[in-house]
C-alpha atoms as a PDB file:
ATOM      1  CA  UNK A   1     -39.829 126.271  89.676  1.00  0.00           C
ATOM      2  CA  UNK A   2     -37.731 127.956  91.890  1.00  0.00           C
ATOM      3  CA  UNK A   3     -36.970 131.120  92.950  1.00  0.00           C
ATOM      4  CA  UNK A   4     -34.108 133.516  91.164  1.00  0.00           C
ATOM      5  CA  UNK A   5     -30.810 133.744  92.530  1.00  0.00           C
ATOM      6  CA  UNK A   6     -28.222 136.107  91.257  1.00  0.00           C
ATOM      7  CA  UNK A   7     -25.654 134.532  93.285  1.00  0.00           C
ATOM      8  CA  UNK A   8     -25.450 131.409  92.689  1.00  0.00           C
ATOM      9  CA  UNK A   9     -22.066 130.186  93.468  1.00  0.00           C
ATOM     10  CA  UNK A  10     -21.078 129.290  89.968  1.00  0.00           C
ATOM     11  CA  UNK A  11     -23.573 126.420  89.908  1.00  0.00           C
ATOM     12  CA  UNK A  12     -24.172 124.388  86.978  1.00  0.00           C
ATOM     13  CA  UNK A  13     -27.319 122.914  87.654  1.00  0.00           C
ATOM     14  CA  UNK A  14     -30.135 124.654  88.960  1.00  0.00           C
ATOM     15  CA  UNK A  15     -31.063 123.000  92.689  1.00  0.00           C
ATOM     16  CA  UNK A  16     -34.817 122.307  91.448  1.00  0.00           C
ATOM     17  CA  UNK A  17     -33.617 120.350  89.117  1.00  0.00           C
ATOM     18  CA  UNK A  18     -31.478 118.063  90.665  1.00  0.00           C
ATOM     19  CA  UNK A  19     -34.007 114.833  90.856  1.00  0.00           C
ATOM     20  CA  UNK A  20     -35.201 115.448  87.089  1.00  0.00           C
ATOM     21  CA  UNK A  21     -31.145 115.658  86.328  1.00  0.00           C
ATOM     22  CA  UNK A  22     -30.726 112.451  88.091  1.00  0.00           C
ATOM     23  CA  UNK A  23     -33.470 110.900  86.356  1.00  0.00           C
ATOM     24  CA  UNK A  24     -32.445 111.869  82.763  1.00  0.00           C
ATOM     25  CA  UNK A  25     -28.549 110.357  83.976  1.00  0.00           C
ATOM     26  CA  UNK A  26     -30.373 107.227  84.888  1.00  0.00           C
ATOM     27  CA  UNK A  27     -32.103 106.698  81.077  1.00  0.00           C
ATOM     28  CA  UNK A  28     -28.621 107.964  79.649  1.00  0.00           C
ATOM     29  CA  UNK A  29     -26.628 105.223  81.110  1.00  0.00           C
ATOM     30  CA  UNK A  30     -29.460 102.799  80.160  1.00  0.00           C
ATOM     31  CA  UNK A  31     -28.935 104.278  76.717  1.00  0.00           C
ATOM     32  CA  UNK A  32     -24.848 104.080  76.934  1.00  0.00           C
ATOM     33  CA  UNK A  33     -25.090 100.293  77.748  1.00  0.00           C
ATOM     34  CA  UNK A  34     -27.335 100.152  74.928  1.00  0.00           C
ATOM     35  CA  UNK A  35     -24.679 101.563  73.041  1.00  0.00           C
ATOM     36  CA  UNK A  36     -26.780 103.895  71.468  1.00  0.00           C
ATOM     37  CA  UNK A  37     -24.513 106.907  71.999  1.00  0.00           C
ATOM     38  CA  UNK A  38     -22.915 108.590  75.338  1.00  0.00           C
ATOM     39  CA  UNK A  39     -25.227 111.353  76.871  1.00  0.00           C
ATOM     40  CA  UNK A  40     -23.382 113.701  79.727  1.00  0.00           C
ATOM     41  CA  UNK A  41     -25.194 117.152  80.965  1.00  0.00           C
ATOM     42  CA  UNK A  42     -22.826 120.123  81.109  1.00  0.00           C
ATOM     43  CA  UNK A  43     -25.340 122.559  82.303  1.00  0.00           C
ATOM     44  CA  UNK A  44     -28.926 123.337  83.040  1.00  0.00           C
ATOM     45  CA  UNK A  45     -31.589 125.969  84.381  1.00  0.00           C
ATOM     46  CA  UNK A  46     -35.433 125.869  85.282  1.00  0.00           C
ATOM     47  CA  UNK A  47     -35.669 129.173  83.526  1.00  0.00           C
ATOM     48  CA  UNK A  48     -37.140 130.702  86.517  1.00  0.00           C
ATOM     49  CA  UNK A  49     -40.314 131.695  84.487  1.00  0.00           C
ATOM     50  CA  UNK A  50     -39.276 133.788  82.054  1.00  0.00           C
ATOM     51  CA  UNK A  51     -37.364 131.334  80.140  1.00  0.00           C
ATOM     52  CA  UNK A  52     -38.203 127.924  78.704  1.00  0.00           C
ATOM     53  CA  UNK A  53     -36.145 124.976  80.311  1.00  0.00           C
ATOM     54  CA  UNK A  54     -32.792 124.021  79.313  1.00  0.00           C
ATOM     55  CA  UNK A  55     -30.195 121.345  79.797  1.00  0.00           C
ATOM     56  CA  UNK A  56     -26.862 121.399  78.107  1.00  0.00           C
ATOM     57  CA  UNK A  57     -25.555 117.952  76.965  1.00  0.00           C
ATOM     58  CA  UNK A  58     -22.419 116.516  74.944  1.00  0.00           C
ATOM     59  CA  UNK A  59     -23.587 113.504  72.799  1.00  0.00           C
ATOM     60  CA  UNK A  60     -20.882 111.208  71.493  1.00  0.00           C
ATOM     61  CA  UNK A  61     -21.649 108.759  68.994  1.00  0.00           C
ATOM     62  CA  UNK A  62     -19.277 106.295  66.886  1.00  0.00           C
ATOM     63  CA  UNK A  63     -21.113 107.798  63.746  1.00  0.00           C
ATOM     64  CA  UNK A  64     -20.642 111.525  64.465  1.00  0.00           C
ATOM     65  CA  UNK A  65     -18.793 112.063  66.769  1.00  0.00           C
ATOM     66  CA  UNK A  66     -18.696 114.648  69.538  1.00  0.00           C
ATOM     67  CA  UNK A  67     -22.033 117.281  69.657  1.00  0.00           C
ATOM     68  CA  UNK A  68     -23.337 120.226  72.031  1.00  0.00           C
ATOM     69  CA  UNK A  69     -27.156 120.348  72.145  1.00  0.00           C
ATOM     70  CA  UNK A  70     -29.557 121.679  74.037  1.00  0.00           C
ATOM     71  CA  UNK A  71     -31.823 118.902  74.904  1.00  0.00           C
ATOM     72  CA  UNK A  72     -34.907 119.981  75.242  1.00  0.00           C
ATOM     73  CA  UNK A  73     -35.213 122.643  71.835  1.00  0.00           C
ATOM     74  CA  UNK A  74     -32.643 119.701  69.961  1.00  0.00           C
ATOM     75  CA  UNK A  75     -30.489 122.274  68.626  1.00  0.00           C
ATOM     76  CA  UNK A  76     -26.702 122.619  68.125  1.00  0.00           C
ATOM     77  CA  UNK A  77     -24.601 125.089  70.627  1.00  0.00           C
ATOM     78  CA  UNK A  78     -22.523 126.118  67.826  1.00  0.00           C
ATOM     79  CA  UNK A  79     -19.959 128.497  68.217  1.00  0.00           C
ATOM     80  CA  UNK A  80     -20.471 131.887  66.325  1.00  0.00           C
ATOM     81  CA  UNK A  81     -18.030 132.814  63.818  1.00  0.00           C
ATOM     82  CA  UNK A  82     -16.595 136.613  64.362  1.00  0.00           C
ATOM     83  CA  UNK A  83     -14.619 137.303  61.143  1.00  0.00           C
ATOM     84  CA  UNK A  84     -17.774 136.693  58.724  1.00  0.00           C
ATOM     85  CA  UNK A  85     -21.089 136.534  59.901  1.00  0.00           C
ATOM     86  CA  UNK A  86     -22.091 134.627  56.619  1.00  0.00           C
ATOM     87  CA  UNK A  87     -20.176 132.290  57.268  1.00  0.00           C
ATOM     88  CA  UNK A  88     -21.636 129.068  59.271  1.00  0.00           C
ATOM     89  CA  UNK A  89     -19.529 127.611  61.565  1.00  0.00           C
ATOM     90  CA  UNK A  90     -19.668 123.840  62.657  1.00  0.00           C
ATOM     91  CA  UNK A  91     -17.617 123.691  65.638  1.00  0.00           C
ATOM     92  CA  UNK A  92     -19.638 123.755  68.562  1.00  0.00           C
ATOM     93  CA  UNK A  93     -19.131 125.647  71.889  1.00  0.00           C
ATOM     94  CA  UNK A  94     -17.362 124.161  74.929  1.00  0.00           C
ATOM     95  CA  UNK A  95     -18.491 126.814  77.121  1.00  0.00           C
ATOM     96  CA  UNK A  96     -20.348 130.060  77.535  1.00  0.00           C
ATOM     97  CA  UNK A  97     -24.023 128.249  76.427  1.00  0.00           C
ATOM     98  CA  UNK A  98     -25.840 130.983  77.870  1.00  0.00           C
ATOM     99  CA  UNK A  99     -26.705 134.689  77.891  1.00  0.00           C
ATOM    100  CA  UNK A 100     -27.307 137.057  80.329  1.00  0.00           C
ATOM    101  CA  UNK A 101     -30.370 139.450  80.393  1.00  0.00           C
ATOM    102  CA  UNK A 102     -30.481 142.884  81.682  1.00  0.00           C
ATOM    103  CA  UNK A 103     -31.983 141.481  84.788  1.00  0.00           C
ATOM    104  CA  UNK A 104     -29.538 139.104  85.315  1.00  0.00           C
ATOM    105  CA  UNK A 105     -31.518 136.056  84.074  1.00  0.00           C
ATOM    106  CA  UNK A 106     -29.681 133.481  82.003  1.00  0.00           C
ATOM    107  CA  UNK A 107     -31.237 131.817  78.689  1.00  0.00           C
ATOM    108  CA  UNK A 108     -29.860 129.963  75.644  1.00  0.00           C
ATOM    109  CA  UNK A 109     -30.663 132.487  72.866  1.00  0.00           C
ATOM    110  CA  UNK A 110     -31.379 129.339  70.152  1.00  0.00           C
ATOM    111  CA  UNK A 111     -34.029 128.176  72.648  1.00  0.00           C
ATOM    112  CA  UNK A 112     -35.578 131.078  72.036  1.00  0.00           C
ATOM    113  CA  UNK A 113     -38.225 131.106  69.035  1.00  0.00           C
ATOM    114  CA  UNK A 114     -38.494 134.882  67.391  1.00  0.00           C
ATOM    115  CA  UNK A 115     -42.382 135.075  66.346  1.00  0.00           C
ATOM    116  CA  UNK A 116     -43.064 138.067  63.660  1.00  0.00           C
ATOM    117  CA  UNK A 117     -40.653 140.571  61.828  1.00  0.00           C
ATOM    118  CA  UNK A 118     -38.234 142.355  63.559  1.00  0.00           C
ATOM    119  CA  UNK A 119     -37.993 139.615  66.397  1.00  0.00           C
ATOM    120  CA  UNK A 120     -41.085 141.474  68.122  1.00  0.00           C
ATOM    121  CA  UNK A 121     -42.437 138.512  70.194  1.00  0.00           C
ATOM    122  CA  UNK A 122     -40.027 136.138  71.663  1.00  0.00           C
ATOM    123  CA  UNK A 123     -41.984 132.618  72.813  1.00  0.00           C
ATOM    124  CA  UNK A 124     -41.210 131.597  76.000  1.00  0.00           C
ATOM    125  CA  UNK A 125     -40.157 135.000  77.281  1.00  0.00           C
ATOM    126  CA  UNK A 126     -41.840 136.234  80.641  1.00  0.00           C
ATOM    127  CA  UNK A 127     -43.721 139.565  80.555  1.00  0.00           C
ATOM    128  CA  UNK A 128     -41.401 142.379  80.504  1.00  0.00           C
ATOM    129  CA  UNK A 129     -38.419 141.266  80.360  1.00  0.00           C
ATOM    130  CA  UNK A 130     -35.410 142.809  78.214  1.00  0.00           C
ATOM    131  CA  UNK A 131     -33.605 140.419  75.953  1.00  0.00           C
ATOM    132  CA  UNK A 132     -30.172 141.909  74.848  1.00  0.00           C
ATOM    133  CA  UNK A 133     -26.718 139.768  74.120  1.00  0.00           C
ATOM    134  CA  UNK A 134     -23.565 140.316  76.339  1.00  0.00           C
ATOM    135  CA  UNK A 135     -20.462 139.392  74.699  1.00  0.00           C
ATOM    136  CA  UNK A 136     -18.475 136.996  76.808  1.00  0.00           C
END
């Protein structure tokens, strides 16, 4: 893990994870010449300890075409629709993956998995730390 840096020069990829990135590249272009689908990571962060791990990635496959995910939790970055909260959109997000905490952390929030009602206990959320949304 490494150590939390507010200024971070607008990088992508978090430098402690730049052999595991590599890695992961390697078994996706084993995978493209497979051609079981085209793997490419947009984005990614240790989580610094308060967060679980993330990496960003745009999957394209003959079958279904172009999809956001975040790799590790397997779930769609889609984006959020602001006319109608009801209703579900399926167009996923191109940018803007993650939030910002009030300590200036960065997390995915559908990495996150609420425990309990009322969203009480957040798994994978260091001690003390304040979870709240800022609109982009």
């Amino acid at each position: 893990m490494c150590k939390f840096n507010p200024k971070n020069n607008s990088r992508r990829i978090d430098p402690c994870m730049k052999n595991f990135v590599k890695r992961l590249n390697v078994i996706f272009d084993k995978l493209k010449k497979h051609k079981e689908g085209d793997f490419r990571i947009l984005a990614c962060c240790c989580g610094h300890g308060k967060y679980p791990m993330t990496i960003v990635c745009s999957y394209n496959n003959e079958d279904i075409g172009k999809t956001i995910i975040e790799f590790i939790s397997g779930k769609g970055l889609y984006k959020k629709s602001r006319k109608n909260a009801l209703i579900i959109n399926t167009e996923f997000r191109k940018k803007k993956f993650y939030k910002k905490d009030k300590q200036g952390y960065y997390y995915i929030p559908e990495s996150l998995i609420v425990k309990g009602e009322g969203g009480g206990n957040i798994e994978g959320v260091g001690e003390g730390v304040m979870v709240e949304e800022i609109d982009s």
